[in-house]
N, C-alpha and C. Protein backbone atom coordinates (compact mmCIF):
# COMPACT_ATOMS: atom_id res chain seq x y z
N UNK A 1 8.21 11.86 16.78
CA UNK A 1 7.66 11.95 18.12
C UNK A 1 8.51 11.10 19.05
N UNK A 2 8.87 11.50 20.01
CA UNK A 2 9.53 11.19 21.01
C UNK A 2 9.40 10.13 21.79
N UNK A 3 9.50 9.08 22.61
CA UNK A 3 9.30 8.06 23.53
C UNK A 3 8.55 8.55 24.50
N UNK A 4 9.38 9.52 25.02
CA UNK A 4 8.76 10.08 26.06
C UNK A 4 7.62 10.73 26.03
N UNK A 5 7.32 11.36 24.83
CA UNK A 5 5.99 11.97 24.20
C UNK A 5 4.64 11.49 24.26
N UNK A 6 5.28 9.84 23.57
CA UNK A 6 4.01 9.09 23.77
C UNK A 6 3.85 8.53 24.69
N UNK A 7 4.71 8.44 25.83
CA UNK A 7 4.29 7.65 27.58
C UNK A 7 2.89 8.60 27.97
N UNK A 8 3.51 9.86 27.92
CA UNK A 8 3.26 11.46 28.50
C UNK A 8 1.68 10.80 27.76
N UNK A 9 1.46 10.53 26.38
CA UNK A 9 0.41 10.93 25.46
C UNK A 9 -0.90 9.81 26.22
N UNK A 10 0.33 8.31 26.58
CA UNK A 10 -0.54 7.53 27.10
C UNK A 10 -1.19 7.99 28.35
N UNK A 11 -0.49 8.75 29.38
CA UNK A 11 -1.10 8.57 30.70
C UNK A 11 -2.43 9.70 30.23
N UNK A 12 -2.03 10.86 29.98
CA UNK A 12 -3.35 11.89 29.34
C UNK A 12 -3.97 10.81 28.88
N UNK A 13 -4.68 9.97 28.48
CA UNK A 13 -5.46 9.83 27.86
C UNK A 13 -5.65 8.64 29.16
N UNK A 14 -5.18 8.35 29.53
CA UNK A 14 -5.97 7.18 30.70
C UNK A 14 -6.05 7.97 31.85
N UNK A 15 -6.44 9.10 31.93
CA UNK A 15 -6.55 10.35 33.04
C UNK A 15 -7.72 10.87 32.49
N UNK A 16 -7.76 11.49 31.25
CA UNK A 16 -9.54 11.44 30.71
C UNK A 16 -10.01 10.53 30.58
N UNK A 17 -9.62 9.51 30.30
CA UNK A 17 -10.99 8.32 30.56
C UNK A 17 -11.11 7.75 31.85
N UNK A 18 -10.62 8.18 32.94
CA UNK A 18 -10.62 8.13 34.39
C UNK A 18 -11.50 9.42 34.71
N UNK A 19 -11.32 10.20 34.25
CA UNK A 19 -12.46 11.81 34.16
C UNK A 19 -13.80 10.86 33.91
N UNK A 20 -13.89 10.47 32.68
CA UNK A 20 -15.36 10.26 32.26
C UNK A 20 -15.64 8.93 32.52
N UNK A 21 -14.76 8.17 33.71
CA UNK A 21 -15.61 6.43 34.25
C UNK A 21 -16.19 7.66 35.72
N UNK A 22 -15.48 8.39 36.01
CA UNK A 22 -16.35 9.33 37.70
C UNK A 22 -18.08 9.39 37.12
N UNK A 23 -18.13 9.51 35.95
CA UNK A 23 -19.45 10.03 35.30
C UNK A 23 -20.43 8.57 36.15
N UNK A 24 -19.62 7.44 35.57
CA UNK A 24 -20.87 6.16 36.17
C UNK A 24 -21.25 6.27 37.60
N UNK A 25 -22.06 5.24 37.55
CA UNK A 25 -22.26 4.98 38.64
C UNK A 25 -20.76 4.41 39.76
N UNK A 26 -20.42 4.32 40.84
CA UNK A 26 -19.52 3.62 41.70
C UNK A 26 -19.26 2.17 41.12
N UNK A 27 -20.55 1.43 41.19
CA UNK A 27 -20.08 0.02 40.97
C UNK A 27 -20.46 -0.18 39.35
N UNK A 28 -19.97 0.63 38.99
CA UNK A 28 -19.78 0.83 37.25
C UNK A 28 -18.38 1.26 36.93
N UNK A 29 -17.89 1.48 37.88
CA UNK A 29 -16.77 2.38 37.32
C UNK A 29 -15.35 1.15 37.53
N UNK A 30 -15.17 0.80 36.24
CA UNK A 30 -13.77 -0.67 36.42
C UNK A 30 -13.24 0.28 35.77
N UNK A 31 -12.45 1.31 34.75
CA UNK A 31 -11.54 1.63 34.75
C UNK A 31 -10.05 1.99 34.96
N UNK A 32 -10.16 2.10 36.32
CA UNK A 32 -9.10 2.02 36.94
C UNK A 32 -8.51 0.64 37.02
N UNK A 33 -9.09 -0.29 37.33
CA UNK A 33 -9.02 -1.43 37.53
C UNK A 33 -8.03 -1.95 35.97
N UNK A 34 -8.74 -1.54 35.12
CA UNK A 34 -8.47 -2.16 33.89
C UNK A 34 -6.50 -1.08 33.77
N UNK A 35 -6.46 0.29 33.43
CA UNK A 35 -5.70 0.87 33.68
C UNK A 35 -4.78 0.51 34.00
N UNK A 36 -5.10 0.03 35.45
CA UNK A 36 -4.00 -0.15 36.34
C UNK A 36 -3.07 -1.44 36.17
N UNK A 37 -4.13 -2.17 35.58
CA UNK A 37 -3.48 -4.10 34.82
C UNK A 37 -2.74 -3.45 33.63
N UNK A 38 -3.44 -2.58 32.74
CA UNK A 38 -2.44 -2.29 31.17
C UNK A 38 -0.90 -2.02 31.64
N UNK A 39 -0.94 -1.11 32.72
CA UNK A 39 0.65 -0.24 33.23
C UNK A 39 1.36 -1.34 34.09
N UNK A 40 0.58 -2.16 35.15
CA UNK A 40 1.37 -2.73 35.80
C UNK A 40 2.02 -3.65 34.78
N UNK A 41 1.46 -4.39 33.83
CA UNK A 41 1.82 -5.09 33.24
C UNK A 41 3.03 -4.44 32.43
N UNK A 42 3.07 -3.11 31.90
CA UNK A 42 4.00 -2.31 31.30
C UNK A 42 5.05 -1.99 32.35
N UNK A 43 4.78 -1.94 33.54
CA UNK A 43 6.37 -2.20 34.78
C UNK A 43 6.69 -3.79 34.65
N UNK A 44 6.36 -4.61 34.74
CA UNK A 44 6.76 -5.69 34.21
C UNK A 44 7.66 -6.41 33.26
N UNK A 45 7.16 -5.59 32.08
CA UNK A 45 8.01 -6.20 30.80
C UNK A 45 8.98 -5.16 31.05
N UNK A 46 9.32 -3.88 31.28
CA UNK A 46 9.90 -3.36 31.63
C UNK A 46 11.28 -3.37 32.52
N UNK A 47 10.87 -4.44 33.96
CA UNK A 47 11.74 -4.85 34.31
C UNK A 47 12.76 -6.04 33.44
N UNK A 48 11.82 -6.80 32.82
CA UNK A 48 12.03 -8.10 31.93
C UNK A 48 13.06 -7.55 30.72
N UNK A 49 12.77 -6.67 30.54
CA UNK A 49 13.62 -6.01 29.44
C UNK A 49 14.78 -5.42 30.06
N UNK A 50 14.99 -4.60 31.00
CA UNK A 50 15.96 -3.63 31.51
C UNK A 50 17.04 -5.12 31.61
N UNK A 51 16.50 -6.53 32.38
CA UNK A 51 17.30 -7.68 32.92
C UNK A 51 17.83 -8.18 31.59
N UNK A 52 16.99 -8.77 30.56
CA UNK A 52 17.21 -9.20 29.52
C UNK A 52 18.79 -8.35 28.61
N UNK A 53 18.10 -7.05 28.18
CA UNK A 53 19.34 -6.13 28.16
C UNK A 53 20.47 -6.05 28.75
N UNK A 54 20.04 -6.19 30.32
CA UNK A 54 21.46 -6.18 30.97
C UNK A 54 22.51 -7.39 31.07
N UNK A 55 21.40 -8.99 30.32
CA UNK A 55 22.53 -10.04 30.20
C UNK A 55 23.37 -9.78 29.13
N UNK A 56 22.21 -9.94 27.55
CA UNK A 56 22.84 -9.66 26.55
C UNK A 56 23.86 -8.80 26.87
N UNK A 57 23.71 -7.52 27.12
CA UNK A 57 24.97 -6.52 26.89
C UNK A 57 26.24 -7.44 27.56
N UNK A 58 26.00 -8.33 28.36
CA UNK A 58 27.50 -9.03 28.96
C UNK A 58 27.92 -9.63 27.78
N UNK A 59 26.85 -10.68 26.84
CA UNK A 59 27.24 -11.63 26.07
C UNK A 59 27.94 -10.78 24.92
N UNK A 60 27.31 -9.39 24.08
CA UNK A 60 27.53 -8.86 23.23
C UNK A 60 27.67 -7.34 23.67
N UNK A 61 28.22 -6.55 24.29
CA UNK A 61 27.86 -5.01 24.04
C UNK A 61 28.32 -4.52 22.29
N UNK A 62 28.35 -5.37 21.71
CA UNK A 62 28.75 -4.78 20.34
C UNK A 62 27.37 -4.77 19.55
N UNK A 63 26.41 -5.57 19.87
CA UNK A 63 24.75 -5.84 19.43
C UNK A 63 24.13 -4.73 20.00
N UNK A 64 24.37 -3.92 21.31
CA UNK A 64 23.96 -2.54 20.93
C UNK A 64 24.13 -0.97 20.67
N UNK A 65 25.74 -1.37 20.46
CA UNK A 65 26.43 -0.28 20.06
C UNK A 65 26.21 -0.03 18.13
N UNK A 66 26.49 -1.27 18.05
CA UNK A 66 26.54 -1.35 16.15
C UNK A 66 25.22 -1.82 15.65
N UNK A 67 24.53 -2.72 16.50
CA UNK A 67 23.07 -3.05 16.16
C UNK A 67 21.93 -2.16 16.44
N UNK A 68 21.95 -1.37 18.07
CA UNK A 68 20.94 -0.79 18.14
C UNK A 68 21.17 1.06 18.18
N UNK A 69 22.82 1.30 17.75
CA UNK A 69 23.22 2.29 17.67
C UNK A 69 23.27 3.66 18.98
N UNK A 70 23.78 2.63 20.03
CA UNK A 70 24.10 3.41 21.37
C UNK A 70 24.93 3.61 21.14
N UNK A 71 25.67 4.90 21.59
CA UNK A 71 26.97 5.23 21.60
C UNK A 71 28.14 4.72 22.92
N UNK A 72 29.06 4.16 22.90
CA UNK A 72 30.23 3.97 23.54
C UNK A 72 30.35 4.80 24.73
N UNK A 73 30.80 4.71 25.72
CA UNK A 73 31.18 5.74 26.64
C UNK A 73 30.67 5.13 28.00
N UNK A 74 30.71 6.29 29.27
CA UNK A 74 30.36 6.23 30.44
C UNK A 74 29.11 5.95 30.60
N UNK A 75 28.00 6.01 29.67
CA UNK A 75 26.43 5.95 29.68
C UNK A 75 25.80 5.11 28.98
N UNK A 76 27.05 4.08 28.25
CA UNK A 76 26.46 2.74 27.87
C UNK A 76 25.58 1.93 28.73
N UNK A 77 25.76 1.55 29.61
CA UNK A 77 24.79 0.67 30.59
C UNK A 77 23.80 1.55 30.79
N UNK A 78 23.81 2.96 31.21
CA UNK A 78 22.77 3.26 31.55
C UNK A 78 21.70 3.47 30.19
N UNK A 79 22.40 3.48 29.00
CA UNK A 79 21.36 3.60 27.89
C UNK A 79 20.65 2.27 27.57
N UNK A 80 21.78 1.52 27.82
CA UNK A 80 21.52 0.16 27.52
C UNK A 80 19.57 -0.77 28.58
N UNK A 81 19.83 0.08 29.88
CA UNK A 81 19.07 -0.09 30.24
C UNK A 81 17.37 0.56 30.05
N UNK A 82 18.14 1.81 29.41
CA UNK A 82 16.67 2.27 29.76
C UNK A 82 16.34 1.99 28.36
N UNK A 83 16.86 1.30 27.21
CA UNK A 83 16.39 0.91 25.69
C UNK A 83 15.39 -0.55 26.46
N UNK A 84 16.05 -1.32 27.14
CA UNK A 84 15.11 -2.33 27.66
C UNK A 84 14.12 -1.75 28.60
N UNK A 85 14.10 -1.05 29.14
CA UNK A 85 12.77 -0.34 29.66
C UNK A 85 11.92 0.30 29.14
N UNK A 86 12.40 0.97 27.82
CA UNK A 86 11.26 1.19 27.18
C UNK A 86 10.57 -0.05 25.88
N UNK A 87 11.38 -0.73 26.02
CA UNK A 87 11.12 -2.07 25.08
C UNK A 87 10.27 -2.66 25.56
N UNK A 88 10.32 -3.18 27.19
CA UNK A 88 10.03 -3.92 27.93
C UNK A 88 8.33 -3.46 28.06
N UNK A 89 8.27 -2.09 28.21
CA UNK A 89 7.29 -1.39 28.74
C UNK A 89 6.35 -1.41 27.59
N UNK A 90 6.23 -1.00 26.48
CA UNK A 90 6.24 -1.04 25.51
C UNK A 90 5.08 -2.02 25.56
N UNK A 91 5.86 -3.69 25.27
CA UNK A 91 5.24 -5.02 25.19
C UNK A 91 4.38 -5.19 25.73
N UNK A 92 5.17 -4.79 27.40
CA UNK A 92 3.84 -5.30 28.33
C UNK A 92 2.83 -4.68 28.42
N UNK A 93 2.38 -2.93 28.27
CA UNK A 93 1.69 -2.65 27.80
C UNK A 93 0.89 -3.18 26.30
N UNK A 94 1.33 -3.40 25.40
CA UNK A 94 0.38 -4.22 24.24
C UNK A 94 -0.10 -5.57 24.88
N UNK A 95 0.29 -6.44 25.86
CA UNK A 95 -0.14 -7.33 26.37
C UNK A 95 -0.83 -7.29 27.14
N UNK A 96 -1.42 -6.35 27.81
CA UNK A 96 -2.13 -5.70 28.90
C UNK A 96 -3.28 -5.66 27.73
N UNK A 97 -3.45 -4.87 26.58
CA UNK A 97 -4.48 -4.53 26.59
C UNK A 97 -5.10 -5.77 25.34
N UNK A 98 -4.06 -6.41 25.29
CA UNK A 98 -4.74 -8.00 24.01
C UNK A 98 -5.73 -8.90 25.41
N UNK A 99 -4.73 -8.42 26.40
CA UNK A 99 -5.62 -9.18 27.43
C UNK A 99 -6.76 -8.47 27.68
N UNK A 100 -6.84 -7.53 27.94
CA UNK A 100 -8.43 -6.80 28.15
C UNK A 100 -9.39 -7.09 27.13
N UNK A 101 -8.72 -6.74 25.74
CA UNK A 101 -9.94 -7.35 24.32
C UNK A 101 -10.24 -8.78 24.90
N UNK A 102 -8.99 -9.63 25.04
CA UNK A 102 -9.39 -10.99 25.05
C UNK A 102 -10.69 -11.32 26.41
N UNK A 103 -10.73 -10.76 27.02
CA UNK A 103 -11.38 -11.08 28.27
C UNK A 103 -13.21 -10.56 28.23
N UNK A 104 -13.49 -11.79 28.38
CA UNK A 104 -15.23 -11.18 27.79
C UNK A 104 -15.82 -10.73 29.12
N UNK A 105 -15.21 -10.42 30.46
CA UNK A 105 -15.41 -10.45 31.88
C UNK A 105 -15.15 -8.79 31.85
N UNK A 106 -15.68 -7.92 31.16
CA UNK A 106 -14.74 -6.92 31.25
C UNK A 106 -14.63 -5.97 32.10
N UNK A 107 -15.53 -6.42 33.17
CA UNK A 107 -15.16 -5.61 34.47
C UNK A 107 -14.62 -6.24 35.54
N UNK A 108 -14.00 -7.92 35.18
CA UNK A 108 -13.34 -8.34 35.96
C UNK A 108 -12.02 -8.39 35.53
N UNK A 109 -11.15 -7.54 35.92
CA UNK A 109 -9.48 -8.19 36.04
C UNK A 109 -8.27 -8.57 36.44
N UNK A 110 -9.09 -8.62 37.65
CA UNK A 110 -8.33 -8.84 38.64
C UNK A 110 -7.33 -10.51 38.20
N UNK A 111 -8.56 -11.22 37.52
CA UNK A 111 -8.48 -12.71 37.20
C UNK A 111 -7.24 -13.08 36.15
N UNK A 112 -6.63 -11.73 35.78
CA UNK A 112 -6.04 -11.92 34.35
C UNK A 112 -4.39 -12.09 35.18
N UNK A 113 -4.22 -11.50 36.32
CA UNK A 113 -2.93 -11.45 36.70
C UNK A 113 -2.28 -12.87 37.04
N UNK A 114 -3.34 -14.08 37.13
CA UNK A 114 -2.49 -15.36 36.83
C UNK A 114 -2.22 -15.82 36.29
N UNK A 115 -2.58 -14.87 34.74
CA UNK A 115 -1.75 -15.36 33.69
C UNK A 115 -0.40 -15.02 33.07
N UNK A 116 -0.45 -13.98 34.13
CA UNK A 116 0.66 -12.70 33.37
C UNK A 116 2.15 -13.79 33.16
N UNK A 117 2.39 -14.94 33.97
CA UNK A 117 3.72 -15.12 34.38
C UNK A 117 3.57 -16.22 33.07
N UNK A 118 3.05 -17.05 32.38
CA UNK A 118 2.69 -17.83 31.15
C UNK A 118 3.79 -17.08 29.99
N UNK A 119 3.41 -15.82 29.17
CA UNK A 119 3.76 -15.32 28.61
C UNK A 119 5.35 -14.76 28.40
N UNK A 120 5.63 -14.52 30.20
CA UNK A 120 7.31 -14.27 30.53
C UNK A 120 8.31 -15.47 30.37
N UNK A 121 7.70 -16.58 31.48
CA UNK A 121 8.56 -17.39 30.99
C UNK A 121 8.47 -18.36 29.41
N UNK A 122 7.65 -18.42 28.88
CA UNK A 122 7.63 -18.92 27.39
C UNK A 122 8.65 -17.79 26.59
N UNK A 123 8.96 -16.68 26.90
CA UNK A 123 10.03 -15.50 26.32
C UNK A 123 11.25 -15.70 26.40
N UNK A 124 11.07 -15.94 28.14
CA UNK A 124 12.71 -16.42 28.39
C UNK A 124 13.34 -17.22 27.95
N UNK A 125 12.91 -18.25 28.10
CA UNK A 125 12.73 -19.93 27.25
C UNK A 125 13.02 -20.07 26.10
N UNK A 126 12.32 -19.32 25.60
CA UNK A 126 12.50 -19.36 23.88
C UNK A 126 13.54 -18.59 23.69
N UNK A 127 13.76 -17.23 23.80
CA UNK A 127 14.81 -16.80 24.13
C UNK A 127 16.37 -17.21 24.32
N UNK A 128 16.20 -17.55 25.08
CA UNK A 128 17.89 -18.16 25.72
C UNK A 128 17.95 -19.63 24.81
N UNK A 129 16.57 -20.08 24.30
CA UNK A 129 17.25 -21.60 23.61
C UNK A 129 17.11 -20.94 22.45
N UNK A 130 16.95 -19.72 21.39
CA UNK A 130 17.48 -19.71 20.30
C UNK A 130 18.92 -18.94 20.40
N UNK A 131 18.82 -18.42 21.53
CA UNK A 131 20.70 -17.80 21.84
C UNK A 131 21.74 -19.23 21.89
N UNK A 132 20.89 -19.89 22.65
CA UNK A 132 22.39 -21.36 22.70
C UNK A 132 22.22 -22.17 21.59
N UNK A 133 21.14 -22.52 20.55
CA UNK A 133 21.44 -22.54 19.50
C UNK A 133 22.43 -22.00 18.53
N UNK A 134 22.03 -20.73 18.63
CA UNK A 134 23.09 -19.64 17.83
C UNK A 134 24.48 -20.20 18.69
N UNK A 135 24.27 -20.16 19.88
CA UNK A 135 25.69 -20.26 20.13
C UNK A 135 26.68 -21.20 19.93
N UNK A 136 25.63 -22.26 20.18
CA UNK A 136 26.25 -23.69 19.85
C UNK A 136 26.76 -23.73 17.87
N UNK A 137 25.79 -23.76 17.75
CA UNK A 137 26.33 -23.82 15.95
C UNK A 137 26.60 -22.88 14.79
N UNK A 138 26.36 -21.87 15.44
CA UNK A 138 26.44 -20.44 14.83
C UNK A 138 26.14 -20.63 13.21
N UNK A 139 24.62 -20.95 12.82
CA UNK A 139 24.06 -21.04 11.99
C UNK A 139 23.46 -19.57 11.59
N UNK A 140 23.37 -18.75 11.97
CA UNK A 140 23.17 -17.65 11.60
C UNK A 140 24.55 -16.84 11.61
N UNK A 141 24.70 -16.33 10.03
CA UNK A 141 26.13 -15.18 10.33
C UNK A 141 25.42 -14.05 9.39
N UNK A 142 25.56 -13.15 10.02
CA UNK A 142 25.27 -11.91 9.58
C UNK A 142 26.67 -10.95 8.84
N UNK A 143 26.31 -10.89 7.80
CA UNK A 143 27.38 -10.18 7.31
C UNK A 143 27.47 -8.60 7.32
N UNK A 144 26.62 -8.09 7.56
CA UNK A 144 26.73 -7.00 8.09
C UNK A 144 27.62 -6.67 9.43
N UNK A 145 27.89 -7.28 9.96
CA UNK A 145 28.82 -7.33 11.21
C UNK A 145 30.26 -8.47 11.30
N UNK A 146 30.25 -7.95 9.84
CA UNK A 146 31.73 -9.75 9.82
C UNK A 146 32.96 -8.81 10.04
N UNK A 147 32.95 -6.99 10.31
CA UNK A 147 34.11 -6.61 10.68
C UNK A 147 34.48 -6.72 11.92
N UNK A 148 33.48 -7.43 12.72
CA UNK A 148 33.65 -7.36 14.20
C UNK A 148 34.87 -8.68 14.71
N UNK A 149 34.87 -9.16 13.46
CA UNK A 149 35.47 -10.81 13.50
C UNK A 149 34.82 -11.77 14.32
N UNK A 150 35.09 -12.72 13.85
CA UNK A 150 34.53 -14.03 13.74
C UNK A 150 33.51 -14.14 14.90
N UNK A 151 34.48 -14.14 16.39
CA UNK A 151 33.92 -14.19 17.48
C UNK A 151 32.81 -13.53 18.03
N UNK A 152 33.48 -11.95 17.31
CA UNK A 152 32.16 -10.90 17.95
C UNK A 152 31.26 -11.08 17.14
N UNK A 153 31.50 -11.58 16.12
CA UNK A 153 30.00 -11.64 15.12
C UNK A 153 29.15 -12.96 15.22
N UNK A 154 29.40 -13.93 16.06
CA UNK A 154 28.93 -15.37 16.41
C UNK A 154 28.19 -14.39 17.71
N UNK A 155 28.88 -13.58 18.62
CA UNK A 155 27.98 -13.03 20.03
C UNK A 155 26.75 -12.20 19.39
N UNK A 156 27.39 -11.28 18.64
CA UNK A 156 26.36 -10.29 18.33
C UNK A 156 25.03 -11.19 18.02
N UNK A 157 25.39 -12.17 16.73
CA UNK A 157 24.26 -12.92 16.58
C UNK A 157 23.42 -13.72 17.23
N UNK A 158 24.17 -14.25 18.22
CA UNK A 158 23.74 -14.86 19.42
C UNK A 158 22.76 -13.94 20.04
N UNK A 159 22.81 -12.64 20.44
CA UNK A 159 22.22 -11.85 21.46
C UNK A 159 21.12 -11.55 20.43
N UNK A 160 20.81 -11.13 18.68
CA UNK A 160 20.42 -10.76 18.31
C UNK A 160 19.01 -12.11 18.15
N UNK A 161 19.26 -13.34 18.39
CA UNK A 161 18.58 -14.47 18.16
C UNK A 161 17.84 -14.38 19.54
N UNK A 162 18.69 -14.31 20.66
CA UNK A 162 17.56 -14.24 21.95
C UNK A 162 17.04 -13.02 22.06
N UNK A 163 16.88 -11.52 21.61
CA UNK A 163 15.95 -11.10 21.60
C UNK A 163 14.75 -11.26 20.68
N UNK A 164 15.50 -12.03 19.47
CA UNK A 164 14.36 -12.41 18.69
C UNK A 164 13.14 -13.70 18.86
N UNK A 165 13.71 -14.62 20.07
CA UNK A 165 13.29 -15.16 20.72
C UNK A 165 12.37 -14.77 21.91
N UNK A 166 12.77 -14.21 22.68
CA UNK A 166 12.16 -12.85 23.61
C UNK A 166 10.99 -12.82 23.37
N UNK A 167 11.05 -11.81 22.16
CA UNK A 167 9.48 -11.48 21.14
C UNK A 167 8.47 -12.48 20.69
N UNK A 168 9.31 -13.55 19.85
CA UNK A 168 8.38 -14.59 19.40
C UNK A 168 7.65 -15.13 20.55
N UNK A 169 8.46 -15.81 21.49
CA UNK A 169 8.06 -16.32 22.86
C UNK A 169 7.13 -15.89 23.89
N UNK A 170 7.01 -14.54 23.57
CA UNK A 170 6.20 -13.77 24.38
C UNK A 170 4.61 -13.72 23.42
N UNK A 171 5.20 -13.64 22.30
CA UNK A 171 3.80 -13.22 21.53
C UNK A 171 3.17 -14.68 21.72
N UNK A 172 3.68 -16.17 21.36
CA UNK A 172 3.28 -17.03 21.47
C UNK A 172 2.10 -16.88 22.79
N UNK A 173 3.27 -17.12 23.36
CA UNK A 173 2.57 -17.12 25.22
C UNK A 173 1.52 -16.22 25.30
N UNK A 174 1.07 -15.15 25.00
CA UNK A 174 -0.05 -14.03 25.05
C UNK A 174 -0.92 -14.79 24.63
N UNK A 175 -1.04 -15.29 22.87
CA UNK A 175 -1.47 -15.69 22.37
C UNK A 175 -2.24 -17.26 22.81
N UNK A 176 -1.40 -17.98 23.39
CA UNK A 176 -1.82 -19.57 24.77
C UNK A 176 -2.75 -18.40 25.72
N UNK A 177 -2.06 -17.55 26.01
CA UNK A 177 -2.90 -16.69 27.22
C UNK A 177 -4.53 -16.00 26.73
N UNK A 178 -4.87 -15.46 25.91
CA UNK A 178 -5.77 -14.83 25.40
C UNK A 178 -6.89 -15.73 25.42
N UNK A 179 -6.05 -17.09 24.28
CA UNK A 179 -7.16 -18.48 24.05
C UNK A 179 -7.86 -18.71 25.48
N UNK A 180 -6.96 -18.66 26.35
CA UNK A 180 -7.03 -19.41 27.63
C UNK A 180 -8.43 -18.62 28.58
N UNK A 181 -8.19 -17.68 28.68
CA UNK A 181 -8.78 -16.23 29.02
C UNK A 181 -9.98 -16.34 28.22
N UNK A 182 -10.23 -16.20 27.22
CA UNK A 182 -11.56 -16.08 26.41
C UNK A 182 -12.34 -17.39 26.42
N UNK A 183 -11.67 -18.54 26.54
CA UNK A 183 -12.30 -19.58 27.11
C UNK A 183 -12.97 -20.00 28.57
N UNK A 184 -11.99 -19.39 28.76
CA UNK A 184 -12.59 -19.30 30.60
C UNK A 184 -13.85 -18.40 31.22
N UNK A 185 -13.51 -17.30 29.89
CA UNK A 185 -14.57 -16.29 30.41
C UNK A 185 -15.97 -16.41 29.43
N UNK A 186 -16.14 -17.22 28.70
CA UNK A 186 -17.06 -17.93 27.66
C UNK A 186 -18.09 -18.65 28.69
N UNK A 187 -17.16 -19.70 29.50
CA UNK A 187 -17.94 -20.57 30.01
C UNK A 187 -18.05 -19.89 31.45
N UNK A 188 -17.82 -19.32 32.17
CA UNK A 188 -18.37 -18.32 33.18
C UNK A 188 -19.65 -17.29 32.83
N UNK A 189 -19.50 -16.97 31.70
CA UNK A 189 -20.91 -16.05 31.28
C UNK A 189 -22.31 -16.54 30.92
């Protein structure tokens, strides 16, 4: 199944359950509300990813030609980008909706969007300091990529550590975020 398949699969299905919140009453109907936090949040990581992608590829374009298996040519950057847009999108959508479980307010969410920025920068952060780690001591060598020689295989690994940072950093941060959120909305109820 396709990427695009399942975007397509997501919006159908947050279009019928926008069909059946019309059923409530007016001041029953948060759906949209909620919706609209899962996706915005999915343009978000989205952008975060397309940027992220577009450093790495300076530090390494060999991490996603040989690592994530883009092909070479005139449409490298542009693939390059839209792999971080759907990466990006992806996340922030799953973070959108850990935040909705997490939130015992569940027709309020407006409240959740001051947390959104917690989660990004703990990504970046973590991120870029396990890349200058890698970079600094190049404690990770991957031998799967030792034909690239020495250098390109210290970058590749480098780029391959800050997206792995990226992820961890972000999940952390959700995770500070959720606690934070379910606590808040504990003692409000």
């Amino acid at each position: 199944m396709s990427y695009e398949f399942r975007i397509l699969a997501l919006f159908v299905f947050i279009a019928i359950m926008l069909i059946f919140d019309l059923r409530n009453p007016p001041d029953k109907r948060f759906r949209f509300k909620t919706y609209w936090f899962i996706l915005s949040l999915g343009g978000v990581g989205a952008l975060l990813g397309m940027a992220i992608d577009s450093i790495t590829s300076r530090i390494s374009i060999d991490y996603f030609i040989y690592g994530k298996g883009l092909l070479a040519g005139s449409m490298l950057k542009r693939d390059i980008l839209a792999l971080g847009a759907k990466a990006g999108f992806s996340a922030g959508v799953f973070a959108g909706c850990f935040l909705i479980m997490a939130n015992p307010l569940k027709q309020h969410v407006i409240h959740l969007y001051r947390f959104i920025s917690i989660p990004l920068l703990i990504s970046v952060l973590l991120g870029f300091l396990l890349g200058a780690i890698q970079y600094a001591t190049n404690i990770v060598f991957l031998d799967q990529v030792s034909f690239l020689g020495e250098d390109h295989s210290r970058l590749f690994a480098t780029v391959w550590l800050i997206h792995i940072g990226v992820y961890l950093g972000a999940l952390l941060g959700l995770l500070l975020v959720c606690h934070r959120v379910r606590t808040l909305g504990i003692n409000r109820s």
